[in-house]
PDB file of N, CA and C in Angstrom:
ATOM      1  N   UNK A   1       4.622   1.857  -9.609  1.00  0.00           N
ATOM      2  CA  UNK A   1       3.958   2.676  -8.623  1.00  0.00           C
ATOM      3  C   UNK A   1       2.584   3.051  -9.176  1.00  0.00           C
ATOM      4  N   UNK A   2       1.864   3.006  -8.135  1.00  0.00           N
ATOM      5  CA  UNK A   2       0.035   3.203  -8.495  1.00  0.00           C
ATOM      6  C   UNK A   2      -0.518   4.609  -7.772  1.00  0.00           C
ATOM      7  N   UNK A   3      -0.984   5.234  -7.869  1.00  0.00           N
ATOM      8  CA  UNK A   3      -1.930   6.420  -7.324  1.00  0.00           C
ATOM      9  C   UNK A   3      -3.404   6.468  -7.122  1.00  0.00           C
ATOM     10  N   UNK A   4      -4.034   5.909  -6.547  1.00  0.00           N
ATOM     11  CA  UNK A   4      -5.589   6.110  -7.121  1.00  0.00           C
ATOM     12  C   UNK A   4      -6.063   7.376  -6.388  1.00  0.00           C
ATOM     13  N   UNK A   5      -7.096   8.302  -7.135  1.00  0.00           N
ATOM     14  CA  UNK A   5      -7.905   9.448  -6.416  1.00  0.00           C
ATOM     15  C   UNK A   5      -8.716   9.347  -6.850  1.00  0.00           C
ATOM     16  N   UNK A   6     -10.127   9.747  -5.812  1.00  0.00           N
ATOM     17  CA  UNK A   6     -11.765   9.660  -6.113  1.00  0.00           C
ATOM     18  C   UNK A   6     -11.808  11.073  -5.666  1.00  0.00           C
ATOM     19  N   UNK A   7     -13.093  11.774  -7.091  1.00  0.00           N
ATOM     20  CA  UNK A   7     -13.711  12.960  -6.785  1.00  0.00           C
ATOM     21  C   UNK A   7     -14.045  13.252  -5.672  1.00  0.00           C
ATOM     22  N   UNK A   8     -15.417  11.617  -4.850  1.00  0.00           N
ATOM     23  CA  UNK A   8     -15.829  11.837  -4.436  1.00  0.00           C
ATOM     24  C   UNK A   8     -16.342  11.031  -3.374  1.00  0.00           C
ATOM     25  N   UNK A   9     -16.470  10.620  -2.425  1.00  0.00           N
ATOM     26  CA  UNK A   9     -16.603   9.571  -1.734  1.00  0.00           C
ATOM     27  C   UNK A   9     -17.975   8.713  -1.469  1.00  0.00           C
ATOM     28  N   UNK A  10     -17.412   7.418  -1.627  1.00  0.00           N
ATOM     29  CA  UNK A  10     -18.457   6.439  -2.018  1.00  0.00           C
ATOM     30  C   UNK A  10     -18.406   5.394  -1.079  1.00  0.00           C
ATOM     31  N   UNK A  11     -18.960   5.424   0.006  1.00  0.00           N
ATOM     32  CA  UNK A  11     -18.965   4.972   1.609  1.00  0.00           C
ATOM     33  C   UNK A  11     -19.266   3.205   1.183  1.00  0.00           C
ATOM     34  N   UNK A  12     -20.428   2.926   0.345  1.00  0.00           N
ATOM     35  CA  UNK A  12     -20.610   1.212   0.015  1.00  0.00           C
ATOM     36  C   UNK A  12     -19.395   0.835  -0.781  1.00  0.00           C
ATOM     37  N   UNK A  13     -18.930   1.345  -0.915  1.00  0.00           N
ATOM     38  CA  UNK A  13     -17.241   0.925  -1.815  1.00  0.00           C
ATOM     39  C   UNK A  13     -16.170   1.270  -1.263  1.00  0.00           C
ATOM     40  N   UNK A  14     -16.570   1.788   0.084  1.00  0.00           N
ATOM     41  CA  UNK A  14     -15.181   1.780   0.646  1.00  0.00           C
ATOM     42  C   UNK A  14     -14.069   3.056   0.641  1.00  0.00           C
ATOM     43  N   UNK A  15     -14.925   3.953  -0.051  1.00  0.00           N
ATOM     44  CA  UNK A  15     -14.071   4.573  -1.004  1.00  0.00           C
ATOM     45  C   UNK A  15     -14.068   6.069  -0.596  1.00  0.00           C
ATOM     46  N   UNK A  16     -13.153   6.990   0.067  1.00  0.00           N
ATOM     47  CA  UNK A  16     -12.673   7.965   0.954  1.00  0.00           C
ATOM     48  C   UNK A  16     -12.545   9.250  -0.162  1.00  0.00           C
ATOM     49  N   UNK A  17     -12.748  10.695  -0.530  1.00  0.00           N
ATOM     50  CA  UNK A  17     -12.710  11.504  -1.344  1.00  0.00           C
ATOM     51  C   UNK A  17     -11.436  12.117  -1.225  1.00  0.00           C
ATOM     52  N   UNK A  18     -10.492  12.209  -2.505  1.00  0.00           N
ATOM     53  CA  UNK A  18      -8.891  12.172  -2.612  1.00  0.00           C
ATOM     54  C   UNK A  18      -8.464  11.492  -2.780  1.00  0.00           C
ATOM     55  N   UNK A  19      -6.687  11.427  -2.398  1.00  0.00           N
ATOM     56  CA  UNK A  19      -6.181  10.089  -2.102  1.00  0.00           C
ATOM     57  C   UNK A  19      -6.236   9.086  -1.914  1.00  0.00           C
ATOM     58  N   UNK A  20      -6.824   7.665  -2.496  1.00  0.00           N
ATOM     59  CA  UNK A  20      -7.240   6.751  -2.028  1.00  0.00           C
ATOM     60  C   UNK A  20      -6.055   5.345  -1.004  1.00  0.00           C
ATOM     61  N   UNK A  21      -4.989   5.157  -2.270  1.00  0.00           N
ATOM     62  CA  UNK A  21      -3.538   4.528  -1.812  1.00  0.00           C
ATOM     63  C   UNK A  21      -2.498   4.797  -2.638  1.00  0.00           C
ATOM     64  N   UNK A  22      -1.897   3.898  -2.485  1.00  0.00           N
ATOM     65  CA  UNK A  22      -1.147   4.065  -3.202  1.00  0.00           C
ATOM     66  C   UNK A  22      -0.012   2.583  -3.036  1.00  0.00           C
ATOM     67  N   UNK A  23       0.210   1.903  -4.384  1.00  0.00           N
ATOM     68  CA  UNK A  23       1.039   0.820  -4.194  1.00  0.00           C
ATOM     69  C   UNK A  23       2.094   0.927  -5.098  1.00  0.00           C
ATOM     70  N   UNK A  24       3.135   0.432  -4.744  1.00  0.00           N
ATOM     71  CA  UNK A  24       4.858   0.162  -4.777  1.00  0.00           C
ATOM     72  C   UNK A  24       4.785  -1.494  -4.816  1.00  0.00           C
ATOM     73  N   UNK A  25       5.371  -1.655  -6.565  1.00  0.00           N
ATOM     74  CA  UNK A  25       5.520  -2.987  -6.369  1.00  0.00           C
ATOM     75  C   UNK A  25       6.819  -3.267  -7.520  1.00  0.00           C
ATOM     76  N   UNK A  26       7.440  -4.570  -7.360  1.00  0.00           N
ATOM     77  CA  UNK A  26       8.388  -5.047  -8.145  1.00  0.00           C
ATOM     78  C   UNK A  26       8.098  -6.261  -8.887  1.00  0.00           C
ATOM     79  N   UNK A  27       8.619  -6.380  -9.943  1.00  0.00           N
ATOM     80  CA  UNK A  27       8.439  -8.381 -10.197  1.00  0.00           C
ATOM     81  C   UNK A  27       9.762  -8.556 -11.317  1.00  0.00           C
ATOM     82  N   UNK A  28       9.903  -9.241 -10.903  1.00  0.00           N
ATOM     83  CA  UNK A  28      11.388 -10.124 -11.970  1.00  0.00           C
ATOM     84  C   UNK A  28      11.078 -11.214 -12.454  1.00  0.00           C
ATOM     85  N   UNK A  29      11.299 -10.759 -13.768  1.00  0.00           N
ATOM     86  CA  UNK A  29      10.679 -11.759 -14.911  1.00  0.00           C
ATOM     87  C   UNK A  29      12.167 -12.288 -16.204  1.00  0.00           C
ATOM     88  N   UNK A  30      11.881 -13.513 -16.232  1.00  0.00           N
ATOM     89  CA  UNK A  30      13.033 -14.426 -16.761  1.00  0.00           C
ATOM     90  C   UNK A  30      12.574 -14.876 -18.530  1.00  0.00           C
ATOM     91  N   UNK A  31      13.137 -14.543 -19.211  1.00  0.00           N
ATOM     92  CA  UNK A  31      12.306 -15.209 -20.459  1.00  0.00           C
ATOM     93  C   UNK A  31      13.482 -16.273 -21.006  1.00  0.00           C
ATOM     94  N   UNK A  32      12.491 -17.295 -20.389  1.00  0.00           N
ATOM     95  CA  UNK A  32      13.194 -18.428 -20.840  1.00  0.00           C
ATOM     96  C   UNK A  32      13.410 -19.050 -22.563  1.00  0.00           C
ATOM     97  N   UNK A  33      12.216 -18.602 -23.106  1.00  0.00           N
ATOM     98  CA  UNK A  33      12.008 -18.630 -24.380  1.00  0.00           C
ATOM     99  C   UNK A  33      11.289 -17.382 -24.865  1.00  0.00           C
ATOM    100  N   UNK A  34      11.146 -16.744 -26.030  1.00  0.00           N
ATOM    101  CA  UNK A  34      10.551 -15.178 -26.149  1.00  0.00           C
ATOM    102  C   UNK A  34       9.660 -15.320 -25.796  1.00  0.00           C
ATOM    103  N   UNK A  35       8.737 -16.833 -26.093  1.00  0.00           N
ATOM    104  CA  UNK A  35       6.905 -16.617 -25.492  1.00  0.00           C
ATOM    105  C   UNK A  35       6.912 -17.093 -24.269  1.00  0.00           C
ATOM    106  N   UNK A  36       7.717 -17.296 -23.608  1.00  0.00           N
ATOM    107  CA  UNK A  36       7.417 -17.949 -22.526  1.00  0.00           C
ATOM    108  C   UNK A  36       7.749 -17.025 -21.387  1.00  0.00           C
ATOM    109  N   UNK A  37       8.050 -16.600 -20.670  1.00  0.00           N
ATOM    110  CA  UNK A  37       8.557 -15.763 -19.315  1.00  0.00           C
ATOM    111  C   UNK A  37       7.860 -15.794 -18.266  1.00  0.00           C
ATOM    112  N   UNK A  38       8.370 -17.019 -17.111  1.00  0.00           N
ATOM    113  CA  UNK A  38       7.597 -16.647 -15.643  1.00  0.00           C
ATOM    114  C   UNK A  38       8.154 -15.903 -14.981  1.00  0.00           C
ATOM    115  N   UNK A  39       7.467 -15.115 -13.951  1.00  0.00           N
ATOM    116  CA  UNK A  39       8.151 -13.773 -13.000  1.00  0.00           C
ATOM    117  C   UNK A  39       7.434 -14.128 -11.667  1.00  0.00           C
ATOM    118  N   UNK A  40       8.223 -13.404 -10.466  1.00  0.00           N
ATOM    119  CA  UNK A  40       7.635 -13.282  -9.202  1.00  0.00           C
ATOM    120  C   UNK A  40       7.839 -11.761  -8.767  1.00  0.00           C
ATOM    121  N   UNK A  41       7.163 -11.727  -7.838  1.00  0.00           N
ATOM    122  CA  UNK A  41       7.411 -10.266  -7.358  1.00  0.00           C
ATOM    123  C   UNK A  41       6.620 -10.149  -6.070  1.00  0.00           C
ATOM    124  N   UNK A  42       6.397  -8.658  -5.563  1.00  0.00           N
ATOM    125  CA  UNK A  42       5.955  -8.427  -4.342  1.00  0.00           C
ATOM    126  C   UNK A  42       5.347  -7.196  -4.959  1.00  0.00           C
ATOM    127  N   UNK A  43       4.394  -7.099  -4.018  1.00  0.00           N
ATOM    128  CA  UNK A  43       3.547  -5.089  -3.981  1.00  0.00           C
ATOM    129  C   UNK A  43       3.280  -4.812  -2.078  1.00  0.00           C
ATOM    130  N   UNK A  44       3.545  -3.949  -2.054  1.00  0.00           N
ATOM    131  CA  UNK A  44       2.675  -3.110  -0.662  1.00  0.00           C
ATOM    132  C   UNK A  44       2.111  -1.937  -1.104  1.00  0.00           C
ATOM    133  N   UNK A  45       0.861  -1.782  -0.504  1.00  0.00           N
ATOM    134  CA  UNK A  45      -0.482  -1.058  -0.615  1.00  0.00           C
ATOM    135  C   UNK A  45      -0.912  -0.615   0.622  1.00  0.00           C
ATOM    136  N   UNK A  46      -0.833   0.739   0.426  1.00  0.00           N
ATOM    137  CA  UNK A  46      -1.296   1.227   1.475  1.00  0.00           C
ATOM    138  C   UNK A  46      -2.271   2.346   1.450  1.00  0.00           C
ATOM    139  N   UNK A  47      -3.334   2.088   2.200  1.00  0.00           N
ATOM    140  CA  UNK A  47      -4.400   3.465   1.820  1.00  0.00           C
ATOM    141  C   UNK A  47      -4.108   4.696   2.360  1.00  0.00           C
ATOM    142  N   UNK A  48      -4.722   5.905   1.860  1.00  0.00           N
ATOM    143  CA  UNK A  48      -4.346   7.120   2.208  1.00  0.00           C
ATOM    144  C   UNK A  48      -5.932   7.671   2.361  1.00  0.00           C
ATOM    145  N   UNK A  49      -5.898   8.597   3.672  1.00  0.00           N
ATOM    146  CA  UNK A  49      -6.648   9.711   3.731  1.00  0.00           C
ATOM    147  C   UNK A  49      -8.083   9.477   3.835  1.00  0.00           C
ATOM    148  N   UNK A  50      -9.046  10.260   3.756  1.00  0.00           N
ATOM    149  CA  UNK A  50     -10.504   9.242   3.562  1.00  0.00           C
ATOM    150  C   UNK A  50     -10.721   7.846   3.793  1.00  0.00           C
ATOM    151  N   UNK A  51     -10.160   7.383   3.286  1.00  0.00           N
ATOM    152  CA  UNK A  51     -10.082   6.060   2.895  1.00  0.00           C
ATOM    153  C   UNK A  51      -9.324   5.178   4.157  1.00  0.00           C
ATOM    154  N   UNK A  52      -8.870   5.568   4.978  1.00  0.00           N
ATOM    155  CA  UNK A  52      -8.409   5.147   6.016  1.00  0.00           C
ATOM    156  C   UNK A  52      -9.218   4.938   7.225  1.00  0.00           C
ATOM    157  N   UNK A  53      -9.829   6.083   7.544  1.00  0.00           N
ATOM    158  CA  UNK A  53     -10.945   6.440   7.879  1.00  0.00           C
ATOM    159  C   UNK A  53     -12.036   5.275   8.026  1.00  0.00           C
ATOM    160  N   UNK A  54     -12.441   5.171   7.040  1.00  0.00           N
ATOM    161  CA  UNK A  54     -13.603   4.195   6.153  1.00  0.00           C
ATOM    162  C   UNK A  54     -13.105   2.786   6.491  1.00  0.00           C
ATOM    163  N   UNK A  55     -12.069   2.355   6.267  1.00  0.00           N
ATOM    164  CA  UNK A  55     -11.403   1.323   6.380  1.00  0.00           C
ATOM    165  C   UNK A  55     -11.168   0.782   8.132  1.00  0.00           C
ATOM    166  N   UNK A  56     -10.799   1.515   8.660  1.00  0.00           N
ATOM    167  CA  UNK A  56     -10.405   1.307  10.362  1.00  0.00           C
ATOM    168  C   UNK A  56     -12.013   1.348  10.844  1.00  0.00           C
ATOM    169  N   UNK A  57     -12.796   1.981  10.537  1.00  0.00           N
ATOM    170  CA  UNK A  57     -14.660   1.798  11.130  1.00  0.00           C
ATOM    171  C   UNK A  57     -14.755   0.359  10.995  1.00  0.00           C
ATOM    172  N   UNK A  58     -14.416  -0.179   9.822  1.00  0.00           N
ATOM    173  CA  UNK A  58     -14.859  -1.665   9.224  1.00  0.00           C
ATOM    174  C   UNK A  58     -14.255  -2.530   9.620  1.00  0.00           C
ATOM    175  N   UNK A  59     -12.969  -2.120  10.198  1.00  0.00           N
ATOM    176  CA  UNK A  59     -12.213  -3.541  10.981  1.00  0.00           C
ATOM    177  C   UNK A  59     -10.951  -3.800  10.031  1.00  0.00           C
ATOM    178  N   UNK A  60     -10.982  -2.994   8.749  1.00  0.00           N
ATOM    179  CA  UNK A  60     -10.077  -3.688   7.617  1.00  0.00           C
ATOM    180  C   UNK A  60      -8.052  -3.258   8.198  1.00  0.00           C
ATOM    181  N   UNK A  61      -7.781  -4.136   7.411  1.00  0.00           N
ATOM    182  CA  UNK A  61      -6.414  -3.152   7.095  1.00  0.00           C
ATOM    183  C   UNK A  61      -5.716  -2.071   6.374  1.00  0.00           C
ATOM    184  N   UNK A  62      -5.237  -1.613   6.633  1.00  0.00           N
ATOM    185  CA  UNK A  62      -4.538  -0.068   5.852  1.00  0.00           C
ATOM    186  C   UNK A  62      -3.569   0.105   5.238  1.00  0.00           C
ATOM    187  N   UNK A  63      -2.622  -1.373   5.932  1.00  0.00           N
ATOM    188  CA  UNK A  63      -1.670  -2.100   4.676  1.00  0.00           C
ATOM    189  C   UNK A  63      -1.502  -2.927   4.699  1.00  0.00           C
ATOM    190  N   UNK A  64      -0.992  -3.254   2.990  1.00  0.00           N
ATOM    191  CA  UNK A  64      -0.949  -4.848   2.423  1.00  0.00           C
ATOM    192  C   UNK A  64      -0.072  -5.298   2.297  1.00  0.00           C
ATOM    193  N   UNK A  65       1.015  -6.335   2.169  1.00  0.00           N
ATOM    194  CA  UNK A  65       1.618  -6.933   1.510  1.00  0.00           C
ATOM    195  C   UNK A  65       1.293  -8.271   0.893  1.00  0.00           C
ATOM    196  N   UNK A  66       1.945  -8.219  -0.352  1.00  0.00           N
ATOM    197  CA  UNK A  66       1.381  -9.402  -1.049  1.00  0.00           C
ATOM    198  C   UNK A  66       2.452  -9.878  -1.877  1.00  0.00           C
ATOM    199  N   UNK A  67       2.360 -11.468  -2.510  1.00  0.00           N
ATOM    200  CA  UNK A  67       3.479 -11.527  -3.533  1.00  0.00           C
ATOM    201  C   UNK A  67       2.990 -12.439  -4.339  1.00  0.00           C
ATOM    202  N   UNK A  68       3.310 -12.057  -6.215  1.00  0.00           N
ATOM    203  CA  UNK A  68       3.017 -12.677  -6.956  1.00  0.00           C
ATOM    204  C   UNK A  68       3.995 -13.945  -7.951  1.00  0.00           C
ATOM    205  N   UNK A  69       3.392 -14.613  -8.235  1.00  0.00           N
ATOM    206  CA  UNK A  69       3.470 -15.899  -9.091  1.00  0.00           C
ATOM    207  C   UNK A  69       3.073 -15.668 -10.195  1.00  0.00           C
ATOM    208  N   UNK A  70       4.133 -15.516 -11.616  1.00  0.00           N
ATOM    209  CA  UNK A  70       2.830 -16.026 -12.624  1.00  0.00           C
ATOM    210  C   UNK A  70       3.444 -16.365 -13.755  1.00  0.00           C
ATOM    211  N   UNK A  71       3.281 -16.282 -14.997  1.00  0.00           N
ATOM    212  CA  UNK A  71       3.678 -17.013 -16.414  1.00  0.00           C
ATOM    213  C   UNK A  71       2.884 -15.865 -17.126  1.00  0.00           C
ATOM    214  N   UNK A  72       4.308 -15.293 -17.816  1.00  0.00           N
ATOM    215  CA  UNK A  72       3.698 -14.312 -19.719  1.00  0.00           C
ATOM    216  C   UNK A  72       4.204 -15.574 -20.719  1.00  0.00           C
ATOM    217  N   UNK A  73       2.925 -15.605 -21.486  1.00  0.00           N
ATOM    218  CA  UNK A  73       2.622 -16.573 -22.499  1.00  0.00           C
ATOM    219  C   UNK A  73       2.932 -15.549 -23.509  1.00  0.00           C
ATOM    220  N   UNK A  74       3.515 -15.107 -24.467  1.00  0.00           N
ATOM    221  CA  UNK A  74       3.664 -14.233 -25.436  1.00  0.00           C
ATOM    222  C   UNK A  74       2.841 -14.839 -27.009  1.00  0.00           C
ATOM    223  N   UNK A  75       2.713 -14.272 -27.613  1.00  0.00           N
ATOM    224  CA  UNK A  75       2.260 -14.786 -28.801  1.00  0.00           C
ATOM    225  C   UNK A  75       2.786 -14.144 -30.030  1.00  0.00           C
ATOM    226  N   UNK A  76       3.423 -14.660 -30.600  1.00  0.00           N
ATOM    227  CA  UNK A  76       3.368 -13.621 -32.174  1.00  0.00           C
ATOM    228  C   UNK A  76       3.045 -14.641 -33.446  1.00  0.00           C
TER     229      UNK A  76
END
C-alpha cells in the first residue's frame, strides 16, 4: 500500500494539495533458484482529492489498473 501527499499544489504536474492517491497492490514471486525469482502481480491506483479535480479538467483517469511481469536477478 502507497500514500502520496503534497504540501502544496502544483497544477503543471498534475498535482492537487493533500491527498494525492493512493495504490493497493500484490505480486507473487517464485524463487526458482535463490538468484533467480520471477513474479507477477496487479496494483489499482486511485487518486484522491485535489488531484481529482486536476485530473477530470484534463480528460485523465482517476483509476488505474495495471499488472506486472518481471524477473529478481539476486546477486551475492
Amino acid at each position: 500500500m502507497e500514500v502520496n501527499v503534497a504540501a502544496q499544489e502544483v497544477k503543471k504536474f498534475g498535482v492537487g494539495r493533500g491527498f494525492n492517491d493512493v495504490e493497493l497492490g500484490l505480486r507473487l514471486r517464485y524463487e526458482i533458484r535463490r538468484q533467480f525469482a520471477p513474479y507477477i502481480g496487479v496494483f489499482w491506483t486511485r487518486l484522491l482529492g485535489d488531484t481529482v479535480d486536476l485530473a477530470r479538467r484534463e480528460g485523465s483517469q482517476v483509476d488505474t489498473l495495471a499488472f506486472v511481469v518481471g524477473v529478481v536477478r539476486l546477486r551475492y
